[in-house]
Every structure is written in structure tokens, then in C-alpha cells.
PDB file of N, CA and C in Angstrom:
ATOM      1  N   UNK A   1     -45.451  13.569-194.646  1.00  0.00           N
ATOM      2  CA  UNK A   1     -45.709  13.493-196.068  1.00  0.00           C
ATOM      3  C   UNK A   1     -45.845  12.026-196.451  1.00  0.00           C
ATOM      4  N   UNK A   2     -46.674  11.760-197.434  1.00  0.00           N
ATOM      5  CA  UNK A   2     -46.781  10.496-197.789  1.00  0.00           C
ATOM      6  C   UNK A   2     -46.372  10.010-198.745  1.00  0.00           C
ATOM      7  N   UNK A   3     -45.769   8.663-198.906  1.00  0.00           N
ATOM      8  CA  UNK A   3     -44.903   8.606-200.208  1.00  0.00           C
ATOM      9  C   UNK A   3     -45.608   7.117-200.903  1.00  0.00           C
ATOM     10  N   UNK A   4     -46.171   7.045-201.657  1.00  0.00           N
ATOM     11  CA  UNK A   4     -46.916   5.309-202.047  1.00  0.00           C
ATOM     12  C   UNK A   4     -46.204   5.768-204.123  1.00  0.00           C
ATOM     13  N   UNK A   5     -46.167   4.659-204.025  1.00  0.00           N
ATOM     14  CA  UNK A   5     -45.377   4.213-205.600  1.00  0.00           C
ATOM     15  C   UNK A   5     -46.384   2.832-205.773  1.00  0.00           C
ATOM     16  N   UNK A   6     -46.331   2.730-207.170  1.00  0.00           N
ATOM     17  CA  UNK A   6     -46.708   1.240-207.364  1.00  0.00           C
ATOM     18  C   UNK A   6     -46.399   1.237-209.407  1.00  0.00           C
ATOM     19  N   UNK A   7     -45.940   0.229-208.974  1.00  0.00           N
ATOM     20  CA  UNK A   7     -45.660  -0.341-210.570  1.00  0.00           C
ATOM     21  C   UNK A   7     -46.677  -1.080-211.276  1.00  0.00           C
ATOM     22  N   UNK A   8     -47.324  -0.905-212.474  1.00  0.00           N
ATOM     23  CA  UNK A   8     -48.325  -1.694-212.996  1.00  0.00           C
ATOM     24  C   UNK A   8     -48.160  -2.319-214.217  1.00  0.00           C
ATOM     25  N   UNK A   9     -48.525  -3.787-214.375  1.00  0.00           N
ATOM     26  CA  UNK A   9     -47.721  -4.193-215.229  1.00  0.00           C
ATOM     27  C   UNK A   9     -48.744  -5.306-215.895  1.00  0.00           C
ATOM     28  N   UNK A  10     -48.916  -5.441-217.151  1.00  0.00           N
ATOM     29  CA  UNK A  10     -49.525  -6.144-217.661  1.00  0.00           C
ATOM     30  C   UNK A  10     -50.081  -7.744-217.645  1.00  0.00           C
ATOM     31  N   UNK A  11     -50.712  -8.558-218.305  1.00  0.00           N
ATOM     32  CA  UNK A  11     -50.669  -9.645-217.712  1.00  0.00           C
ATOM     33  C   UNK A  11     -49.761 -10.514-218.574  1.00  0.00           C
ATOM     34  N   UNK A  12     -49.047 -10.257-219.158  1.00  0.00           N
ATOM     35  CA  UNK A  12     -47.647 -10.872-220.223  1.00  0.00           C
ATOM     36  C   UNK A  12     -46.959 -10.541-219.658  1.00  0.00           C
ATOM     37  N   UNK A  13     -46.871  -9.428-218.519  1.00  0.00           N
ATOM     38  CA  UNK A  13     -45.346  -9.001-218.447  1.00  0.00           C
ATOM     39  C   UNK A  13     -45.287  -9.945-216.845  1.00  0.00           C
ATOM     40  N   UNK A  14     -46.397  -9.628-216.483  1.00  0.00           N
ATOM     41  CA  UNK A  14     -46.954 -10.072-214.667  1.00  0.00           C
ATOM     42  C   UNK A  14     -46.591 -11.580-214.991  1.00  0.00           C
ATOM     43  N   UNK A  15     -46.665 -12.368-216.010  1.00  0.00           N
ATOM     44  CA  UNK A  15     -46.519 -13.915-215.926  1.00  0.00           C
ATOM     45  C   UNK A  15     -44.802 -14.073-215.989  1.00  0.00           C
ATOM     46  N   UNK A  16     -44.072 -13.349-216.537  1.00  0.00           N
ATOM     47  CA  UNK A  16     -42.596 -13.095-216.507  1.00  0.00           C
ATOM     48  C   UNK A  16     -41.857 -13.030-215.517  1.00  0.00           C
ATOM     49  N   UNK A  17     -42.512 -12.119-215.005  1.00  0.00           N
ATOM     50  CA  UNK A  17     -41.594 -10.792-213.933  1.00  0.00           C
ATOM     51  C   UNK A  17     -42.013 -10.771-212.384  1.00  0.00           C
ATOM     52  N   UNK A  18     -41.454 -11.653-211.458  1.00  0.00           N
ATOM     53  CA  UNK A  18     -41.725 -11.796-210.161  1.00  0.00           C
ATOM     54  C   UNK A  18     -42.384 -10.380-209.274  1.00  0.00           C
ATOM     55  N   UNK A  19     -43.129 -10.947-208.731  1.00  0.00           N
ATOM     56  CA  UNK A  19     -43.348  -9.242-207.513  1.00  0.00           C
ATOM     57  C   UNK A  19     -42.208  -8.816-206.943  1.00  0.00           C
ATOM     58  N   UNK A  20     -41.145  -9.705-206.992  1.00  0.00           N
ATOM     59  CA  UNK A  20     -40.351  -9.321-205.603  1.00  0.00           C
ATOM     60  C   UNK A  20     -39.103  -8.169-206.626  1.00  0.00           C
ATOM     61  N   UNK A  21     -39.243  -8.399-207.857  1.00  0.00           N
ATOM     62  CA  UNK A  21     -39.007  -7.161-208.627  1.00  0.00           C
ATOM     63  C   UNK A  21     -39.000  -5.846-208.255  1.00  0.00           C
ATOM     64  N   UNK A  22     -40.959  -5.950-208.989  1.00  0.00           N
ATOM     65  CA  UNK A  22     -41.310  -4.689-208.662  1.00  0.00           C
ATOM     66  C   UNK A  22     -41.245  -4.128-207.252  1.00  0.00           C
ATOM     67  N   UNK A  23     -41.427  -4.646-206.165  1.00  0.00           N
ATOM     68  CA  UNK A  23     -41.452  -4.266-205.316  1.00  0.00           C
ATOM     69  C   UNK A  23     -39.803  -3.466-204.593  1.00  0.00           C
ATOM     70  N   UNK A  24     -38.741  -4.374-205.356  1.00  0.00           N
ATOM     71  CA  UNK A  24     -37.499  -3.572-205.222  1.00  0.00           C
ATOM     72  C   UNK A  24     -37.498  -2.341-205.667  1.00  0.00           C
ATOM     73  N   UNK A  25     -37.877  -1.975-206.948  1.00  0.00           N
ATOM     74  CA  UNK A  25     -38.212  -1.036-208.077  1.00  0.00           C
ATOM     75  C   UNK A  25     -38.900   0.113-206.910  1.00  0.00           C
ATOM     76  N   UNK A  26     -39.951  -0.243-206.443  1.00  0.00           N
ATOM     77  CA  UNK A  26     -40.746   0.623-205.649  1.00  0.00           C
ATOM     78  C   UNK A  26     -39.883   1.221-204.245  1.00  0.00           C
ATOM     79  N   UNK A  27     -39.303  -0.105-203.887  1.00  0.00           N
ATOM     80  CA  UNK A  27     -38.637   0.627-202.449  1.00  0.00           C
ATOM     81  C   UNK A  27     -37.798   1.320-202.681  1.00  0.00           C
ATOM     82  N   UNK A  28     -36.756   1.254-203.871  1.00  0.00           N
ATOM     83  CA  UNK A  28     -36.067   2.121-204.212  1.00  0.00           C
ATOM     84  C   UNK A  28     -36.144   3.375-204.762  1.00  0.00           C
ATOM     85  N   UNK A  29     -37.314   3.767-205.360  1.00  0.00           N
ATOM     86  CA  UNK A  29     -37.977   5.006-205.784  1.00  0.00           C
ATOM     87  C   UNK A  29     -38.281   5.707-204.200  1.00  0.00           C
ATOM     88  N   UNK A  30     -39.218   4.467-203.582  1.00  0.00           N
ATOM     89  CA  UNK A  30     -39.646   5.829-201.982  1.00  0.00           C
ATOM     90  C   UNK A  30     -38.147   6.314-201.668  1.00  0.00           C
ATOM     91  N   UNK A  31     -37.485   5.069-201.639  1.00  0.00           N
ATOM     92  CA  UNK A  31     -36.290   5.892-200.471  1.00  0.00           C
ATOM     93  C   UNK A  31     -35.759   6.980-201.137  1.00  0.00           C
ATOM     94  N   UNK A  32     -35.884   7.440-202.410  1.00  0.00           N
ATOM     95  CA  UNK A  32     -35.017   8.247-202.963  1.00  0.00           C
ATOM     96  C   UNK A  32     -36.176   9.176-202.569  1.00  0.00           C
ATOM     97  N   UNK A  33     -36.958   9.352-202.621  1.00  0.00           N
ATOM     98  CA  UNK A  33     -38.463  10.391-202.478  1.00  0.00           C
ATOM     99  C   UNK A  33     -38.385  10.576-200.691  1.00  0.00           C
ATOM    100  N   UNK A  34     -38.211   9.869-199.932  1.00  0.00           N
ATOM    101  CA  UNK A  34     -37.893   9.762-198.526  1.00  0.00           C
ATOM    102  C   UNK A  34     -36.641  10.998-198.378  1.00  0.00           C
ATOM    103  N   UNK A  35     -35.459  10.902-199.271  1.00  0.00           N
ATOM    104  CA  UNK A  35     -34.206  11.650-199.264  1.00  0.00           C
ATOM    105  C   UNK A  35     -34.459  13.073-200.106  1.00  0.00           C
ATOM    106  N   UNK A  36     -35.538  13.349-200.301  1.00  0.00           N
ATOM    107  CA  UNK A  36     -35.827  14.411-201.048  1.00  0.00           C
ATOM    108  C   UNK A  36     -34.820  14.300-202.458  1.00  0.00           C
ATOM    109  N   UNK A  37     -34.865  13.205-203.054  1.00  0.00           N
ATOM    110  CA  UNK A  37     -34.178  12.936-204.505  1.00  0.00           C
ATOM    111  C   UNK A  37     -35.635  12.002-205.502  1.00  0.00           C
ATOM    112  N   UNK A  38     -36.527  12.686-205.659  1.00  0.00           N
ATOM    113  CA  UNK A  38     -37.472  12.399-206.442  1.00  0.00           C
ATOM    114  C   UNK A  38     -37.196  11.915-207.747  1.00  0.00           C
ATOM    115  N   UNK A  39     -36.477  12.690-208.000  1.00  0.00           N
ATOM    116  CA  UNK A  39     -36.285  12.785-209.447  1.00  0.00           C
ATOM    117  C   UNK A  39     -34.857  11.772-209.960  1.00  0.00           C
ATOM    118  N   UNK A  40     -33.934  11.743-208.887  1.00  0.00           N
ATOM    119  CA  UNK A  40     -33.035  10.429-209.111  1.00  0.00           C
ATOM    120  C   UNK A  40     -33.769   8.829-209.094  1.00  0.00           C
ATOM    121  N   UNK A  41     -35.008   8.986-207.924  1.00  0.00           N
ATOM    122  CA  UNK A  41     -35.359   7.845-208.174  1.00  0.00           C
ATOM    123  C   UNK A  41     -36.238   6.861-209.275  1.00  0.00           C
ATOM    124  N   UNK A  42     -36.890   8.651-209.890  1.00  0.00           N
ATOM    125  CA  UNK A  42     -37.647   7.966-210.994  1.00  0.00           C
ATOM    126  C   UNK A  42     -37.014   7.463-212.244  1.00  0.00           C
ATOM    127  N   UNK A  43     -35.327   7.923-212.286  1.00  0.00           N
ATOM    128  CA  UNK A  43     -34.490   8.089-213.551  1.00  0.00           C
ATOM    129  C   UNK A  43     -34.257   6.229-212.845  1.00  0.00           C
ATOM    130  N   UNK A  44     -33.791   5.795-211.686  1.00  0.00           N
ATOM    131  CA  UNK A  44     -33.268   4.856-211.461  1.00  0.00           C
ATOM    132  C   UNK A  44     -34.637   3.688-211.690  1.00  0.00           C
ATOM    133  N   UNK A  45     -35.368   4.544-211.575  1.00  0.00           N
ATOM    134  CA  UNK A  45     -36.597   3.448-211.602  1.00  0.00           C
ATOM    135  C   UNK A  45     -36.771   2.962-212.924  1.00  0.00           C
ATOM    136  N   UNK A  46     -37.030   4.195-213.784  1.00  0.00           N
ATOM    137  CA  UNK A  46     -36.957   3.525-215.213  1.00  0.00           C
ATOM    138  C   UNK A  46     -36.110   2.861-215.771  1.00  0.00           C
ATOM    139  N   UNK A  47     -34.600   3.182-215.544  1.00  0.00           N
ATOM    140  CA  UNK A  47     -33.522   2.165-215.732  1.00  0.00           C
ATOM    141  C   UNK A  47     -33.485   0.662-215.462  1.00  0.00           C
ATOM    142  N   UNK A  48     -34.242   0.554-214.172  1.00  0.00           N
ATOM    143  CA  UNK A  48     -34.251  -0.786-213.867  1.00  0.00           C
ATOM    144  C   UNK A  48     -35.313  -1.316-214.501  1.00  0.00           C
ATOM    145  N   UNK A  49     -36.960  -0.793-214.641  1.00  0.00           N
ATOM    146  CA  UNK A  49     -37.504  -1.212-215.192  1.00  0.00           C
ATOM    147  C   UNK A  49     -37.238  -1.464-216.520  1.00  0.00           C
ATOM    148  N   UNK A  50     -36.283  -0.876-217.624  1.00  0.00           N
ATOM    149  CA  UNK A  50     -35.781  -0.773-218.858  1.00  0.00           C
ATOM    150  C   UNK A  50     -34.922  -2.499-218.915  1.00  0.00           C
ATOM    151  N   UNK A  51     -34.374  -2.819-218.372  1.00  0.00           N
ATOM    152  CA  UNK A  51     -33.678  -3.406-218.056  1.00  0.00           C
ATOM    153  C   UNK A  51     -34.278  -4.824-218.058  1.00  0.00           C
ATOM    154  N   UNK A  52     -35.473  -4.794-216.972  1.00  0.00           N
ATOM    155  CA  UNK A  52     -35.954  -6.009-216.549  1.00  0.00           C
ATOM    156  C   UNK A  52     -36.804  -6.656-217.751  1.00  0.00           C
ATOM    157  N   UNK A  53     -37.302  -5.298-218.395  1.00  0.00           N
ATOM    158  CA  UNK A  53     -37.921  -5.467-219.734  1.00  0.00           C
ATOM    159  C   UNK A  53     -37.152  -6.370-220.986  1.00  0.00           C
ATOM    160  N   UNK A  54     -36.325  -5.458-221.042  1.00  0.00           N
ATOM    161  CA  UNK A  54     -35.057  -5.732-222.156  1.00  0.00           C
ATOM    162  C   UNK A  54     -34.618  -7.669-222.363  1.00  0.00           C
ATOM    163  N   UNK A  55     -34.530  -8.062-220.726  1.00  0.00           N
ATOM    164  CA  UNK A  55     -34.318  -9.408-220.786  1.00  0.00           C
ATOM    165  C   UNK A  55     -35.286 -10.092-220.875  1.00  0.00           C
ATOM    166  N   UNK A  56     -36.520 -10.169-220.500  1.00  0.00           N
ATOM    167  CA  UNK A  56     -37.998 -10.694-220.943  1.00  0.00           C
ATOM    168  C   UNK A  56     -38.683 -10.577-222.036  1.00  0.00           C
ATOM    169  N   UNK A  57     -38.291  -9.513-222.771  1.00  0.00           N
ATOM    170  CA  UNK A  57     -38.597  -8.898-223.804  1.00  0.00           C
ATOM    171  C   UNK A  57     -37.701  -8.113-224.899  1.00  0.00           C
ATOM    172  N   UNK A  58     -36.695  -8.959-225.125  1.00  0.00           N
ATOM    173  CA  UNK A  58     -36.033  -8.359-226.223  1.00  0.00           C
ATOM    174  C   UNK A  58     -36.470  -7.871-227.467  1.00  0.00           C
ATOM    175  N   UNK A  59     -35.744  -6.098-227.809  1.00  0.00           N
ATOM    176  CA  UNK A  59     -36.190  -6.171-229.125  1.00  0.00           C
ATOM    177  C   UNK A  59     -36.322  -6.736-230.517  1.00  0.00           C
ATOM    178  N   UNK A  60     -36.883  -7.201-231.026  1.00  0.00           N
ATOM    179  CA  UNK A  60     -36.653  -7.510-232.504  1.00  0.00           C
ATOM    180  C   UNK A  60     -36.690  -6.668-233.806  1.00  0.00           C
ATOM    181  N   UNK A  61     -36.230  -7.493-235.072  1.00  0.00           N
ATOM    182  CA  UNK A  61     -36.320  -6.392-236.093  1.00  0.00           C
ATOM    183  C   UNK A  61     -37.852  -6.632-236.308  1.00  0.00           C
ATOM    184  N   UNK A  62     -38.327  -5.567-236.370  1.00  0.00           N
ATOM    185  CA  UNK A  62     -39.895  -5.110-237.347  1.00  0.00           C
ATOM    186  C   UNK A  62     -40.815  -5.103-235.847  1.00  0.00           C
ATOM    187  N   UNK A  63     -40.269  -5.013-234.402  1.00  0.00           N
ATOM    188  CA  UNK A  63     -41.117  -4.505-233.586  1.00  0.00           C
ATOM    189  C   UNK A  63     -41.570  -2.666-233.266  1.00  0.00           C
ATOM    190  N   UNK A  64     -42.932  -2.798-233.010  1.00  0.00           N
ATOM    191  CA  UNK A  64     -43.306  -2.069-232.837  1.00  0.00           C
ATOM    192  C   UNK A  64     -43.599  -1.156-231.524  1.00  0.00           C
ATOM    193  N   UNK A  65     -43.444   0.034-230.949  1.00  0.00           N
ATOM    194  CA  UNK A  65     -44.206   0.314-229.942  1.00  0.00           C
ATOM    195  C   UNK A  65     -45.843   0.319-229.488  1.00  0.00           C
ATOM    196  N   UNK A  66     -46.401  -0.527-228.744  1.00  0.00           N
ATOM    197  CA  UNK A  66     -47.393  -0.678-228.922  1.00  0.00           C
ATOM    198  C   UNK A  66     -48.408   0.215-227.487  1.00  0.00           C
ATOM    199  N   UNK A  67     -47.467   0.689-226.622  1.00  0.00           N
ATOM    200  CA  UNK A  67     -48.252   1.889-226.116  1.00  0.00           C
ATOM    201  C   UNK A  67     -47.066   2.618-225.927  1.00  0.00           C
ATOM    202  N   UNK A  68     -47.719   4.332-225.396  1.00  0.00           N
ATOM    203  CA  UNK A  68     -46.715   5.285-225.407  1.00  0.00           C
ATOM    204  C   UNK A  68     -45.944   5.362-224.361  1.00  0.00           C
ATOM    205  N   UNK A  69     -44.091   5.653-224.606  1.00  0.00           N
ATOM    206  CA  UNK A  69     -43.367   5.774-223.510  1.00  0.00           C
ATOM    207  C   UNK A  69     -43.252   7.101-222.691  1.00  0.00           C
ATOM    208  N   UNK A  70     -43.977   7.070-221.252  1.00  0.00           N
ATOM    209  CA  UNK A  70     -43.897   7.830-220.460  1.00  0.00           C
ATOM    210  C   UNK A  70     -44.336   7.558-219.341  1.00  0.00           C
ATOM    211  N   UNK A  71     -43.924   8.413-218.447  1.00  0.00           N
ATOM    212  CA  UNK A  71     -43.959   8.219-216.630  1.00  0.00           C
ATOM    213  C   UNK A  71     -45.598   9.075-216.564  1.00  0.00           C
ATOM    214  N   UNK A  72     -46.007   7.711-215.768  1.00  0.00           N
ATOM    215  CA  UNK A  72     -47.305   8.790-214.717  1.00  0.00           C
ATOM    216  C   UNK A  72     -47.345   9.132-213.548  1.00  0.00           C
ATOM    217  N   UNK A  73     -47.265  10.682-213.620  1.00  0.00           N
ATOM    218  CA  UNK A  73     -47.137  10.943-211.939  1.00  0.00           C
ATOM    219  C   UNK A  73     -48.660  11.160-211.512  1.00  0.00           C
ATOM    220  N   UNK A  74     -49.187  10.984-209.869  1.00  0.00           N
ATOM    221  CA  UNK A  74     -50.585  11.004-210.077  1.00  0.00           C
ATOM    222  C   UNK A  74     -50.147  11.855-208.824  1.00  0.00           C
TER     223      UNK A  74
END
């Protein structure tokens, strides 16, 4: 079975946020998908990505969402 992940990330966020990030983000999603825990890894994935966001990008008052929050599975 084949398991490929990839994180995609804007070019504001890409000038921030090292590869060696995302690429943790990713190995840690396969291995959970490797362990037949799919679904733990995507909860852990978004957490971390939530996270990495949060400190690069803190919220402010009168911000907006400017695209919609959700996972794409392909």
C-alpha cells in the first residue's frame, strides 16, 4: 500500500516556516497511516500544524478567516 502526504503552504507562510517542519508534520502522519492509525495522525497533524501557525501567525482582534478550514483527503 502506498502512503505519500504532503503539506502545502503558501508563499507567506513558506517564507516563515522551515521545510524541515513540514516534513516532520508529514513523517508523522505516514507513520501513523503505516500503523493503521489514519485518523490519529491526521488529528496530530492538524494540531501541530495549528500550532506552528498560531506562533507565526497570531490571532488578532478584527481578523478574519480568509480561506476555509478543512482537511483534503485526495
Amino acid at each position: 500500500v502506498e502512503r505519500y502526504a504532503e503539506v502545502v503552504a503558501d508563499s507567506g507562510i513558506d517564507a516563515k516556516v522551515g521545510q524541515h517542519v513540514w516534513d516532520g508534520v508529514v513523517r508523522d502522519l505516514t507513520g501513523h497511516a503505516g500503523d493503521n492509525r489514519l485518523a490519529d495522525g491526521f488529528v496530530k497533524a492538524v494540531e501541530s500544524v495549528g500550532a506552528v501557525l498560531a506562533q507565526h501567525f497570531p490571532v488578532t482582534a478584527g481578523d478574519t478567516n480568509e480561506l476555509d478550514d478543512h482537511l483534503v483527503e485526495i
